[in-house]
Protein backbone atom coordinates (compact mmCIF):
# COMPACT_ATOMS: atom_id res chain seq x y z
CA UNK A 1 124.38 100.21 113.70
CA UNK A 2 121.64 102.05 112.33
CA UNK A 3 117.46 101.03 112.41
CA UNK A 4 116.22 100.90 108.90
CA UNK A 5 113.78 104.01 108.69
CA UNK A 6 111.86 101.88 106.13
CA UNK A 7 110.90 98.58 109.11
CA UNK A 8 107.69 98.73 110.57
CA UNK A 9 106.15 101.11 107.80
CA UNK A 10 103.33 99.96 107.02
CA UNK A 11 101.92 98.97 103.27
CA UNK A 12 98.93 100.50 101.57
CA UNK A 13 96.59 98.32 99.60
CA UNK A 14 96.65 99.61 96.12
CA UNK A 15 93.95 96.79 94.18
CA UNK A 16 93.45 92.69 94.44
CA UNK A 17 93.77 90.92 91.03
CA UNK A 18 92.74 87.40 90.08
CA UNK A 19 95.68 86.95 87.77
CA UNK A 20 99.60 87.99 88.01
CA UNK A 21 99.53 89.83 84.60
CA UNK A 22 96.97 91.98 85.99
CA UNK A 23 98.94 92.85 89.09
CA UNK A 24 102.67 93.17 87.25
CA UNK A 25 100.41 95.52 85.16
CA UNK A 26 98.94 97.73 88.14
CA UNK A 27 102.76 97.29 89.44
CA UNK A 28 104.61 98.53 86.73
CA UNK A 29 102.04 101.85 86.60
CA UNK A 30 102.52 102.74 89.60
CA UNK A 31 106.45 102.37 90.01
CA UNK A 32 106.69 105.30 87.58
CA UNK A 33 106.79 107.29 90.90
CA UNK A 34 110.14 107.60 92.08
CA UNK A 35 108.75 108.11 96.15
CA UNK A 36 106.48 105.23 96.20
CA UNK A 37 107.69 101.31 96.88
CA UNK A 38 105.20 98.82 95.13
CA UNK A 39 105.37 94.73 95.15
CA UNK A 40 103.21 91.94 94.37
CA UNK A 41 102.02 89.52 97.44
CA UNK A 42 100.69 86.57 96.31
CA UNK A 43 97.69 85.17 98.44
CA UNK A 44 95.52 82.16 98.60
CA UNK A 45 92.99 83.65 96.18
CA UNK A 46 94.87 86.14 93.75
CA UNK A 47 97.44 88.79 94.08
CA UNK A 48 97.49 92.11 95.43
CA UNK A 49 99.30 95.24 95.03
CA UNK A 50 100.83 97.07 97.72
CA UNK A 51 102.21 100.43 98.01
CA UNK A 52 104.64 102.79 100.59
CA UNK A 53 105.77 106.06 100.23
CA UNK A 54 109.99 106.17 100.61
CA UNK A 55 111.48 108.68 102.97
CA UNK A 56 113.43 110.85 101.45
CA UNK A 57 117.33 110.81 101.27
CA UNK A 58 118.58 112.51 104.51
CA UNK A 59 121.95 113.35 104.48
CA UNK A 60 124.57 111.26 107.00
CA UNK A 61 125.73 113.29 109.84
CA UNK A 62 129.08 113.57 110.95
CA UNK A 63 130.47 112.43 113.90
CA UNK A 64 132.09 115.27 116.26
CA UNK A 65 135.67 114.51 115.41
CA UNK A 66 135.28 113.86 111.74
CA UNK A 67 133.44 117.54 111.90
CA UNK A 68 136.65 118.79 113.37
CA UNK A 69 138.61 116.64 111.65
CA UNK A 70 137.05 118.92 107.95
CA UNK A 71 137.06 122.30 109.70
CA UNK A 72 140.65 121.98 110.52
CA UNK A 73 141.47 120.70 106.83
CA UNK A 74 139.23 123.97 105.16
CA UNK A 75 141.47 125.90 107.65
């Protein structure tokens, strides 16, 4: 089984807002970008915003015999 490449990144603080609107609002702005994870915490006094870039895809490597497995079907 695979780690996650995403557990143990840490989040950014991106602003603190008094009300949820405000936050959804900051939220929704800032998920435009496609390499950037953003949620809503909520906390005893307010909401904040938090933000972390996403790795890009990587592709899956093959295992040995699966590798051999192709070059002998190309063949």
């Amino acid at each position: 089984m695979e780690a996650d490449p995403l557990f143990g990144r840490p989040w950014k603080i991106a602003g603190r807002f008094d009300t949820f609107e405000g936050a959804d609002k900051k939220r929704k702005q800032l998920s435009s970008n496609k390499n950037l994870q953003v949620k809503v915490k909520r906390q005893l006094k307010g909401f904040v915003v938090k933000t972390r870039s996403a790795p890009a895809e990587q592709p899956r490597r093959l295992s040995r015999k699966k590798q051999r497995k192709e070059m002998m079907n190309d063949s």
